[in-house]
Protein backbone atom coordinates (compact mmCIF):
# COMPACT_ATOMS: atom_id res chain seq x y z
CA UNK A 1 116.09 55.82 114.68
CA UNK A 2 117.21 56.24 111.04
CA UNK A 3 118.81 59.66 110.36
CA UNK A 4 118.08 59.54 106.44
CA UNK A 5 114.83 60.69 106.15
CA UNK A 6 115.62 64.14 108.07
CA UNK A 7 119.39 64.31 106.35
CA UNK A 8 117.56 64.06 103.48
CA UNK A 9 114.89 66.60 104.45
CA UNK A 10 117.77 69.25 105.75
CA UNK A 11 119.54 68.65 101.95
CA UNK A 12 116.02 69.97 100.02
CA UNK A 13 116.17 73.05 102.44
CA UNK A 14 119.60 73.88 101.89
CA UNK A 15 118.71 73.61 97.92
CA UNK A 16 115.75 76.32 98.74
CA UNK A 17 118.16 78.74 100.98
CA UNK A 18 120.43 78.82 97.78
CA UNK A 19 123.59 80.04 99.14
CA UNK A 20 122.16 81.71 102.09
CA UNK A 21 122.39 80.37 105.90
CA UNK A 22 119.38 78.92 107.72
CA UNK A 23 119.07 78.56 111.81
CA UNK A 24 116.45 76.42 113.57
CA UNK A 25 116.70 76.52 117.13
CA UNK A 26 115.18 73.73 119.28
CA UNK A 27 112.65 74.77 122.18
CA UNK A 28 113.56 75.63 125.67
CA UNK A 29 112.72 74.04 128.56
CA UNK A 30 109.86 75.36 130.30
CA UNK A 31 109.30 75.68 134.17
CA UNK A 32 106.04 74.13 135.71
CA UNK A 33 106.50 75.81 138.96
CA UNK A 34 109.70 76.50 141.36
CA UNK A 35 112.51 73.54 140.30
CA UNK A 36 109.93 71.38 138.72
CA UNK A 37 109.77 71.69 134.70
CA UNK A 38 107.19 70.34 132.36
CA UNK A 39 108.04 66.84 130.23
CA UNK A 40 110.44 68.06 127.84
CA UNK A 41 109.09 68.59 124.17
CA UNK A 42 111.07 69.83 121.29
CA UNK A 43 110.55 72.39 119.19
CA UNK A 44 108.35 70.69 116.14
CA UNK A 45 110.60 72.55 113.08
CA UNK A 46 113.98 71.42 114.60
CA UNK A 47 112.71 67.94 114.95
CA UNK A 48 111.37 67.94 111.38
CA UNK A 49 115.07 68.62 110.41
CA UNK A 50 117.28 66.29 112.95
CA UNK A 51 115.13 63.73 115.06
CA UNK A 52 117.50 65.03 118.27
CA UNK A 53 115.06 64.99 121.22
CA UNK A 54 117.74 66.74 123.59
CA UNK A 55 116.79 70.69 124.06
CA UNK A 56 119.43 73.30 123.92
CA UNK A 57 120.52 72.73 120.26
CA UNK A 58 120.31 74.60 116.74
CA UNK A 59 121.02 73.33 113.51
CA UNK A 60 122.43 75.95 111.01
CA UNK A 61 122.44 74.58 107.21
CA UNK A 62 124.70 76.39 105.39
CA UNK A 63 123.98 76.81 101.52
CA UNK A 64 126.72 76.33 98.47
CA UNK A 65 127.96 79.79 97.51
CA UNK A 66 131.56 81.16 95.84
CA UNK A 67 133.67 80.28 98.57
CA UNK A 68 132.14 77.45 99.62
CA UNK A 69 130.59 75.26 96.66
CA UNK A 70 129.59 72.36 99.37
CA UNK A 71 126.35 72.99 101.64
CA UNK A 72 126.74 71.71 104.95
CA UNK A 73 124.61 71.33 108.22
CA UNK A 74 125.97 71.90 111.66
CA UNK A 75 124.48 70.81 114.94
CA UNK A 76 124.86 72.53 117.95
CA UNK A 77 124.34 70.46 121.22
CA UNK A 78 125.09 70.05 125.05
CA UNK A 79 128.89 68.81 125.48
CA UNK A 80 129.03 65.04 127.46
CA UNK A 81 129.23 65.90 131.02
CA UNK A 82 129.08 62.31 133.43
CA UNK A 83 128.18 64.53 136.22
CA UNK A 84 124.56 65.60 134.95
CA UNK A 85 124.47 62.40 132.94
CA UNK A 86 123.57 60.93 136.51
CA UNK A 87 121.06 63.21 136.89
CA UNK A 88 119.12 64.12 133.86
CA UNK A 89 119.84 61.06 131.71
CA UNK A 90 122.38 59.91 128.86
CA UNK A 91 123.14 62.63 126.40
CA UNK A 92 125.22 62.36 123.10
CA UNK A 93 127.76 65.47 122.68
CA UNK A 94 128.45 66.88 119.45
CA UNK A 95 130.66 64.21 118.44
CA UNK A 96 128.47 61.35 118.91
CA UNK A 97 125.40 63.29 117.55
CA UNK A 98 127.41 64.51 114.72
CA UNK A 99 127.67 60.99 113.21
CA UNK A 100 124.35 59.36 114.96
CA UNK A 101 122.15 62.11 112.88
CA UNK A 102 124.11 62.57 110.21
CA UNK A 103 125.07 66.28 110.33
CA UNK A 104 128.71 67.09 108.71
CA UNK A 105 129.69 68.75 111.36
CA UNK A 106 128.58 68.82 115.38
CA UNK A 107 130.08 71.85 118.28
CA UNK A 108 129.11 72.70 121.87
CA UNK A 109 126.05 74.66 122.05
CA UNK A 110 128.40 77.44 124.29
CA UNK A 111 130.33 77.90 121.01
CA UNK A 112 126.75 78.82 119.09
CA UNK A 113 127.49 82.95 119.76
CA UNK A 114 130.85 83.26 119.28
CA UNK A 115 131.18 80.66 115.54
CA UNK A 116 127.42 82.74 114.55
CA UNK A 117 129.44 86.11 112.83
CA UNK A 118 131.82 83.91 110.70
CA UNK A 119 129.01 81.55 110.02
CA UNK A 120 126.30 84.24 108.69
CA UNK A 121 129.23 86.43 107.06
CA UNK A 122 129.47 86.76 103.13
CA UNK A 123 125.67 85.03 102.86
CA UNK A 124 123.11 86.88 100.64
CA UNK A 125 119.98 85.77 102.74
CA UNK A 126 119.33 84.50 106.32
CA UNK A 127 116.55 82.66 106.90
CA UNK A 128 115.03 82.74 110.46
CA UNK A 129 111.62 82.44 112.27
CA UNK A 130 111.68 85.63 113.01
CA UNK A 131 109.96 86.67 116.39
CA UNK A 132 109.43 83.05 117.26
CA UNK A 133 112.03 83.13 119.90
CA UNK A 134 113.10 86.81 121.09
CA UNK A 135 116.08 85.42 122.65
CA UNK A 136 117.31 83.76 119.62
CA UNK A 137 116.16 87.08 117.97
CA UNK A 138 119.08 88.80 119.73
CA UNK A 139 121.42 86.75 119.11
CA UNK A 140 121.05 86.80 115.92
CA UNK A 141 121.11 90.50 116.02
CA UNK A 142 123.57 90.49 117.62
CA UNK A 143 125.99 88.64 115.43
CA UNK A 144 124.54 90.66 112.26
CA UNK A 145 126.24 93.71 114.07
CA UNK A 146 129.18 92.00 114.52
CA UNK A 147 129.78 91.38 110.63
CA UNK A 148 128.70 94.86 109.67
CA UNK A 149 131.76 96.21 111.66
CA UNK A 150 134.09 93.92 109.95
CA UNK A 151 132.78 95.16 106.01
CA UNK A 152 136.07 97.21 105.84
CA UNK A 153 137.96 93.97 106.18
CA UNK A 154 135.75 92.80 103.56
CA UNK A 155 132.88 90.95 105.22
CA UNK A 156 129.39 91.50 104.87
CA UNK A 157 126.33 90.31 106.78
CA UNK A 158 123.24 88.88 104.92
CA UNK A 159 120.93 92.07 103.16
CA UNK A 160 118.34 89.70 103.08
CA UNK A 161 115.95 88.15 105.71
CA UNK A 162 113.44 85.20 105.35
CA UNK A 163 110.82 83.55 107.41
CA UNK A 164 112.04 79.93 107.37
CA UNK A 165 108.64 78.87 108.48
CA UNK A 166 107.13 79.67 104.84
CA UNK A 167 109.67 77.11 103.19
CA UNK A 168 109.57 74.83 106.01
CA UNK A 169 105.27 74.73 106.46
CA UNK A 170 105.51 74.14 102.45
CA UNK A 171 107.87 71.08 103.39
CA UNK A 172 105.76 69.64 106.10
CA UNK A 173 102.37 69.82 104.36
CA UNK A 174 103.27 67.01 102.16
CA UNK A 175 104.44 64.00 104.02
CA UNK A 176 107.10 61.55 103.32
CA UNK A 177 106.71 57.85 103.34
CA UNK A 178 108.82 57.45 106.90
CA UNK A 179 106.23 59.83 108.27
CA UNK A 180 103.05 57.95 107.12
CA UNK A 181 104.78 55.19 109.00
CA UNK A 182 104.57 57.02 111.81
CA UNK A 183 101.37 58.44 111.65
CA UNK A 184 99.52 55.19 110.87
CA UNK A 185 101.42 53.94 114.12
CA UNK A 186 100.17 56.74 115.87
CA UNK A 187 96.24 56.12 114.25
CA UNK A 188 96.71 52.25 115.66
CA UNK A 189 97.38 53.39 118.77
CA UNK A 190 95.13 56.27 119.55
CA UNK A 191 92.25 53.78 117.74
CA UNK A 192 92.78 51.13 120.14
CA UNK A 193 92.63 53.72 123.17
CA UNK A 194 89.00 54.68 122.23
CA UNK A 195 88.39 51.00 122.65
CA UNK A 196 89.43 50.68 125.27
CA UNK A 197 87.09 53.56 126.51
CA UNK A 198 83.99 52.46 125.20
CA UNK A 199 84.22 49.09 126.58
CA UNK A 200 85.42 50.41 130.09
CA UNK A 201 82.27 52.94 130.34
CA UNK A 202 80.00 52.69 132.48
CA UNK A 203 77.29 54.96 134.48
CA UNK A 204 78.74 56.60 137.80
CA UNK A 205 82.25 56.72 136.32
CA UNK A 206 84.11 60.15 136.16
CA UNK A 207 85.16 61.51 132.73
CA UNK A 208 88.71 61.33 134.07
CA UNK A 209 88.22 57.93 134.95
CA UNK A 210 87.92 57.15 130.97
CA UNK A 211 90.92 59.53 130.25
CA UNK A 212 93.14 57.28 132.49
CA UNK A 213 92.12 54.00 130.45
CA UNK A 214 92.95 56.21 127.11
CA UNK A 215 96.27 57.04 128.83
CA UNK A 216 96.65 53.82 129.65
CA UNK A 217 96.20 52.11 125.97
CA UNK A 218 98.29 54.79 124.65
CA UNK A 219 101.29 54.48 126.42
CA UNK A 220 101.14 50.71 127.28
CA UNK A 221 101.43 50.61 123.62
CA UNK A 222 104.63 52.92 122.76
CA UNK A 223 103.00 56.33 121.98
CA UNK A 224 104.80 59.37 124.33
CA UNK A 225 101.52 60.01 125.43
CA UNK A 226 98.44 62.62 124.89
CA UNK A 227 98.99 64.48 121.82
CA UNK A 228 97.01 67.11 123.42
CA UNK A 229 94.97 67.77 126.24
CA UNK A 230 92.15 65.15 126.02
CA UNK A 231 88.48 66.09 125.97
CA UNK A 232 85.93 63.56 128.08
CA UNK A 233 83.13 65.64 127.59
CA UNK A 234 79.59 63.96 128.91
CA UNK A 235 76.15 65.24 128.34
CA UNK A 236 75.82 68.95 128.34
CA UNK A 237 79.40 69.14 128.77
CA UNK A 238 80.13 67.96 124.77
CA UNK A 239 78.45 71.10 123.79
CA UNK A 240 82.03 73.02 124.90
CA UNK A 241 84.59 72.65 122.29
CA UNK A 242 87.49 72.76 123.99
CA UNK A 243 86.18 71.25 127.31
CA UNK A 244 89.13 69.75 129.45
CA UNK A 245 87.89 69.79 133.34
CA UNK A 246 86.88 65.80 132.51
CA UNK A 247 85.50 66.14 136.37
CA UNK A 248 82.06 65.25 135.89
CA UNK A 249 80.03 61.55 136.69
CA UNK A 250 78.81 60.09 133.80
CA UNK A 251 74.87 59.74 133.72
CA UNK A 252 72.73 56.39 132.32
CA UNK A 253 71.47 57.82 129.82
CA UNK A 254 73.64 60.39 128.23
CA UNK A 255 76.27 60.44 125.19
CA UNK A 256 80.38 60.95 125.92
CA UNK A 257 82.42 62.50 123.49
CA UNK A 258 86.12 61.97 123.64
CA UNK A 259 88.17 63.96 121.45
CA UNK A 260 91.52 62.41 122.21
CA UNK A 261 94.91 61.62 120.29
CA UNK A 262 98.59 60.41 121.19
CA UNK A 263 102.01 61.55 120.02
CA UNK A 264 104.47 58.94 118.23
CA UNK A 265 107.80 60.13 117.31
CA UNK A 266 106.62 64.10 117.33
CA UNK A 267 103.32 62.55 115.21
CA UNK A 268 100.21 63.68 115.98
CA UNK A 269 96.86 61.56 115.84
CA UNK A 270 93.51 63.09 116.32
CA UNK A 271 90.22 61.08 117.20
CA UNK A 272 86.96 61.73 118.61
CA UNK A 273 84.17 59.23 119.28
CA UNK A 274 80.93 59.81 120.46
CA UNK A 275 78.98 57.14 122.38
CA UNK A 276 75.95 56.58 125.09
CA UNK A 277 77.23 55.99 128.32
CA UNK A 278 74.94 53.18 128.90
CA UNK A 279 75.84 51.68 125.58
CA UNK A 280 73.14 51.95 123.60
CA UNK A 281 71.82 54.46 121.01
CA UNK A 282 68.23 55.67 121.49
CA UNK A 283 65.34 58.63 120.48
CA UNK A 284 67.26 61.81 119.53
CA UNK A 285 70.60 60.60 120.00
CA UNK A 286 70.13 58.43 117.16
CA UNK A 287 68.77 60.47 115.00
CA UNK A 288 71.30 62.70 115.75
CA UNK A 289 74.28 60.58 115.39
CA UNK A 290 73.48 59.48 112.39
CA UNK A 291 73.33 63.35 110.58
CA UNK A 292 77.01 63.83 112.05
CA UNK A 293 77.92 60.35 110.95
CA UNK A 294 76.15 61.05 107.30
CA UNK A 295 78.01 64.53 106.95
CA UNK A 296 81.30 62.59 107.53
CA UNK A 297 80.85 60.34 104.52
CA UNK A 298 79.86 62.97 102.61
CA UNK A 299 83.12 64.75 103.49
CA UNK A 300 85.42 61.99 103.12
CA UNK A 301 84.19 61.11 99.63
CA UNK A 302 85.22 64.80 98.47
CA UNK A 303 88.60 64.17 100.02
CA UNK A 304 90.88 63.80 96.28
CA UNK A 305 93.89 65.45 94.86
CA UNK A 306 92.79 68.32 92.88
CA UNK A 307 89.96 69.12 95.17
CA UNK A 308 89.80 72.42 96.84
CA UNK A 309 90.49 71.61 100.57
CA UNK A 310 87.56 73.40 101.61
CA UNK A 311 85.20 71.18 99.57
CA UNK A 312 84.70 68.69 102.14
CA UNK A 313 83.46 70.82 104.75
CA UNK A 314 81.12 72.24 102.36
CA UNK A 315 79.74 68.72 101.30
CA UNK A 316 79.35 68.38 105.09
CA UNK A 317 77.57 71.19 105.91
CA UNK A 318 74.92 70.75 103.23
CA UNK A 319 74.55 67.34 104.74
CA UNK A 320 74.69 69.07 108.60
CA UNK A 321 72.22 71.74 107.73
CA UNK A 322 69.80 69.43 106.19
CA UNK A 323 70.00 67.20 109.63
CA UNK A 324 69.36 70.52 111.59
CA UNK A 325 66.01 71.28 109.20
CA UNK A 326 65.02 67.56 109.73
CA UNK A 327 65.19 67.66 113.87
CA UNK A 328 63.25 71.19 112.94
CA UNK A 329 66.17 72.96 114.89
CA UNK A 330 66.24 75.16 111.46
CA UNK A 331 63.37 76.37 108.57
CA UNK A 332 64.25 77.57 105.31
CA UNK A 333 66.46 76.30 102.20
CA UNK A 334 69.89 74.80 102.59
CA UNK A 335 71.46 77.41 100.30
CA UNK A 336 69.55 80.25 102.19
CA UNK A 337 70.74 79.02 106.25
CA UNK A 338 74.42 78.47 104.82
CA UNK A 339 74.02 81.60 103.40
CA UNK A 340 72.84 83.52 106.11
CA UNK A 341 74.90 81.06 108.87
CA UNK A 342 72.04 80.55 110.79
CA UNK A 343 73.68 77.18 111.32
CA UNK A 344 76.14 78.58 113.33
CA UNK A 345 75.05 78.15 116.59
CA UNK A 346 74.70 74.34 116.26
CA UNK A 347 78.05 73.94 113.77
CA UNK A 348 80.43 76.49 114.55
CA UNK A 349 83.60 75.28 112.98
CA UNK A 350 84.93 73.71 109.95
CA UNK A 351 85.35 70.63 109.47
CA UNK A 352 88.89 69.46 109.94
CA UNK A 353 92.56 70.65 109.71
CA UNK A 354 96.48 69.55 108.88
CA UNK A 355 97.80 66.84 110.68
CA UNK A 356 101.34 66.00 111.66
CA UNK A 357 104.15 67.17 114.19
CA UNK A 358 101.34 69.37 115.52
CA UNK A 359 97.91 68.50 115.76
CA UNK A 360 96.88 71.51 114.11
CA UNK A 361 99.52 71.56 112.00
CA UNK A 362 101.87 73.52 109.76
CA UNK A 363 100.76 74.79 105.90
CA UNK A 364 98.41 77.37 104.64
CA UNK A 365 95.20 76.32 103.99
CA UNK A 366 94.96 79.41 100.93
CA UNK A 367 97.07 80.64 98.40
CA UNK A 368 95.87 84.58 97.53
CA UNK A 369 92.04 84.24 97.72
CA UNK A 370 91.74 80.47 96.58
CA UNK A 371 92.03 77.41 98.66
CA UNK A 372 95.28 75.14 98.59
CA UNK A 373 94.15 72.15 95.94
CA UNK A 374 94.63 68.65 98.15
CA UNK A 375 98.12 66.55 96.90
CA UNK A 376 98.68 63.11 97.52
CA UNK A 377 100.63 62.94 101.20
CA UNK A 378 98.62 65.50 102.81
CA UNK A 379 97.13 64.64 105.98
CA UNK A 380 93.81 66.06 107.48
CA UNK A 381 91.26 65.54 109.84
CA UNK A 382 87.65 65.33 109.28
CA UNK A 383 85.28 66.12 112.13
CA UNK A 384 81.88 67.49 111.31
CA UNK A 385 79.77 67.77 114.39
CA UNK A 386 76.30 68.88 116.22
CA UNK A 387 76.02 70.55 118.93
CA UNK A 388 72.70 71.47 120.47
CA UNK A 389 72.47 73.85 123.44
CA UNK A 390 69.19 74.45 125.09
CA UNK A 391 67.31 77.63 123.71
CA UNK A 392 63.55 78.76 123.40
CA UNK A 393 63.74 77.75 119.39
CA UNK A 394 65.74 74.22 120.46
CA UNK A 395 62.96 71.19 120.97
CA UNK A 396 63.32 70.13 124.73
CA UNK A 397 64.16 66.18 123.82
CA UNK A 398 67.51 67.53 122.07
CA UNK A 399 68.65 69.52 125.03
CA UNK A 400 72.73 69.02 125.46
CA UNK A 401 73.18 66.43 122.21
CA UNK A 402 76.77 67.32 121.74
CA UNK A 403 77.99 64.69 118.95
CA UNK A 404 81.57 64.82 116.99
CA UNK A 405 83.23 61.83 114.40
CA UNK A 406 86.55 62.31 113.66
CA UNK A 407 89.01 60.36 111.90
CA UNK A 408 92.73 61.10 110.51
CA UNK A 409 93.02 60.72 106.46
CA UNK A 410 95.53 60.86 104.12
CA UNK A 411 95.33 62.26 100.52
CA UNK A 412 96.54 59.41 98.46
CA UNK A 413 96.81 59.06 94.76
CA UNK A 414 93.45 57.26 93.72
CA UNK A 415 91.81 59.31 96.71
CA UNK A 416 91.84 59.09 100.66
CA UNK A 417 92.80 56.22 102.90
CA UNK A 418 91.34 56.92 106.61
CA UNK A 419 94.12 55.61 108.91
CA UNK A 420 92.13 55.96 112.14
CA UNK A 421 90.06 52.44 112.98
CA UNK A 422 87.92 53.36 115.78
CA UNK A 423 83.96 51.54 115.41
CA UNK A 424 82.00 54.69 114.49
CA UNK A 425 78.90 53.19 113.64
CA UNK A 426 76.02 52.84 115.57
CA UNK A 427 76.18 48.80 115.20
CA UNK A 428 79.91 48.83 115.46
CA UNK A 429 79.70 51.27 118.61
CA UNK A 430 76.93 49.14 120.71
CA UNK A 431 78.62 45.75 119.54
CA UNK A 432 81.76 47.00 121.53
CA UNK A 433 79.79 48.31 124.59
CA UNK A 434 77.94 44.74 124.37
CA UNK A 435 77.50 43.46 128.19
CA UNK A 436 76.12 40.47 127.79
């Protein structure tokens, strides 16, 4: 792994901190139950910063001020130790780290508390995510105290305090070209895993049976696995947003939606398909598809810099709430149901978020009262859906029609390049399932 692009990352932050001090803590491990602990995964801000997977670390970047006219950025990490090396795996100790990640200077996370006063001292701002971690909290606190009692011997502690998550989410919202890299890696992958499902389905299987082939494709081909928990949602069950049992059989005739992504390097991707277990598109399901499927186009061709970053879902809700007068799930105008979100209960959320280290990632989506304007390098997803529950208004023949398309874009200069490759139309989708 190249160190450059996050050295280079770490050097614009210390230019925003001005001569203040910054400190990013990694995550802690987290117990599953008794001795067992889940997979390791690092904190998503400290990896932005250092690529170093190993947890108990914190970078501090310290800006240029009067005393000290060079910034620098200091890792703190585990010390070698052979012993637990046997157990738990290689690790790199500050020295080795220092140089592999290009920090200027690297010391044993056990020396973090008692280097923080001298390291904070004299700085007119420290920038911290404050409340993210309590126990990092404290110590922070903690050495704050400890400069205030030294002001006689003429020390002072930071009078100013600063989220670090405002400049960092700024950072992250536009995406470099190592991280594209990444993320189209990440699209490849997660794209070929959706193959893989739709030719593997069949009636009788269990959802979980698909969400081991995903698996499967995903790691066979270099990703770290889910990006988050996967959704095999058949029938009725695609009607549940978040729906994660993946428990049920899969009947002849119903759809399967699979909302399911893998993680490449701390990259996100984010993908859901929709397709007939059988393997072929009929009646309702059709007509259905095709609305959701029609609202995405109309979404993606909004997707521009300079466009507000909620235009999109509002070019695919026109197109969604026309679909829902058409299958006479909804009377009245356009204007009037989006108006009056009588839409809601068949379209309940918008239609797509940031993409990146997190799957719903960092950035604001307003600034004051108006929406953030789309840049080249920003990353979305798009993922207009339908979801028809039975009610006494709802024709019986759409009962449980639960359909979602999403893809992974990137703003680009001219417009939008979609990096996700999955077959999403109807032709494309049955040509896959094809058992001849």
């Amino acid at each position: 792994m190249k160190h450059e692009p996050y050295s280079t990352r770490r050097s614009a932050l210390l230019k925003e901190i001005g001569d203040g001090v910054a400190i990013v803590p990694t995550a802690p491990e987290r117990v599953r139950n008794r001795d067992s602990h889940h997979p390791y995964r690092y904190d998503s801000y400290f990896w932005y910063l250092s690529g170093f997977h190993e947890p108990e670390a914190i970078i501090v970047l310290l800006g240029c001020n009067e005393s000290n006219p060079f910034a620098r950025s200091i890792l703190f990490c585990r010390e070698k130790n052979a012993e637990r090396e046997v157990w738990d795996g290689f690790r790199f100790g500050p020295e080795a780290a220092c140089t592999a990640f290009g920090f200027d200077a690297a010391y044993a996370i056990d020396e973090f508390e008692q280097r923080l006063p001298e390291l904070i001292a004299n700085r007119r701002t420290l920038w911290h995510a404050l409340g993210h971690d309590t126990s990092m909290d404290a110590k922070i606190i903690a050495a704050l105290n400890a400069v205030r009692t030294q002001t006689r011997a003429g020390k002072r502690a930071p009078g100013e305090m600063h989220d670090l998550r405002e400049a960092l989410d700024r950072m992250r919202l536009i995406k470099d070209a190592y991280e594209a890299g990444i993320m189209r890696r990440a699209a490849s992958i997660a794209s070929a895993g959706h193959v893989r499902a739709m030719r593997a389905c069949r009636p009788s299987m269990a959802e979980y049976e698909l969400e081991a082939e995903l698996g499967y494709e995903f790691r066979k081909r270099g990703a770290d696995g889910h990006a988050y928990s996967p959704i095999v949602a058949s029938g009725h069950n695609a009607c549940i947003l978040h729906y994660v049992e993946n428990n049920k059989l899969l009947a002849e005739h119903a759809l399967v939606l699979i909302d399911a992504g893998c993680e490449v390097e701390g990259y996100a991707s984010d993908i859901t398909r929709t397709f007939p277990v059988n393997g072929r598109f009929v009646g309702a399901q059709r007509e259905a598809y095709e609305i959701v499927l029609a609202a995405q186009e109309a979404a993606i061709a909004e997707i521009k810099p300079g466009a507000a970053f909620i235009a999109y879902h509002d070019a695919a809700l026109r197109v969604l709430v026309q679909g829902m007068i058409d299958l006479k799930l909804l009377s009245g105008s356009i204007d009037g149901i989006i108006e009056s979100e009588a839409y809601k209960p068949f379209y309940m959320h918008r239609t797509g978020h940031w993409l990146g280290l997190d799957v719903h990632d960092a950035g604001e989506y307003k600034t004051g009262d108006d929406w953030v304007a789309l840049q080249a390098g920003m990353a979305l997803t798009v993922e207009p859906g339908l979801y028809i529950r039975p009610g006494d208004n709802v024709p019986g023949h759409l009962h449980g029609i639960g359909i979602r398309i999403e893809d992974d874009v990137f703003v680009t200069a001219e417009g939008c390049e979609i990096y996700t490759t999955a077959p999403k139309s109807i032709a494309e989708i049955e040509e896959v399932m094809r058992r001849d």
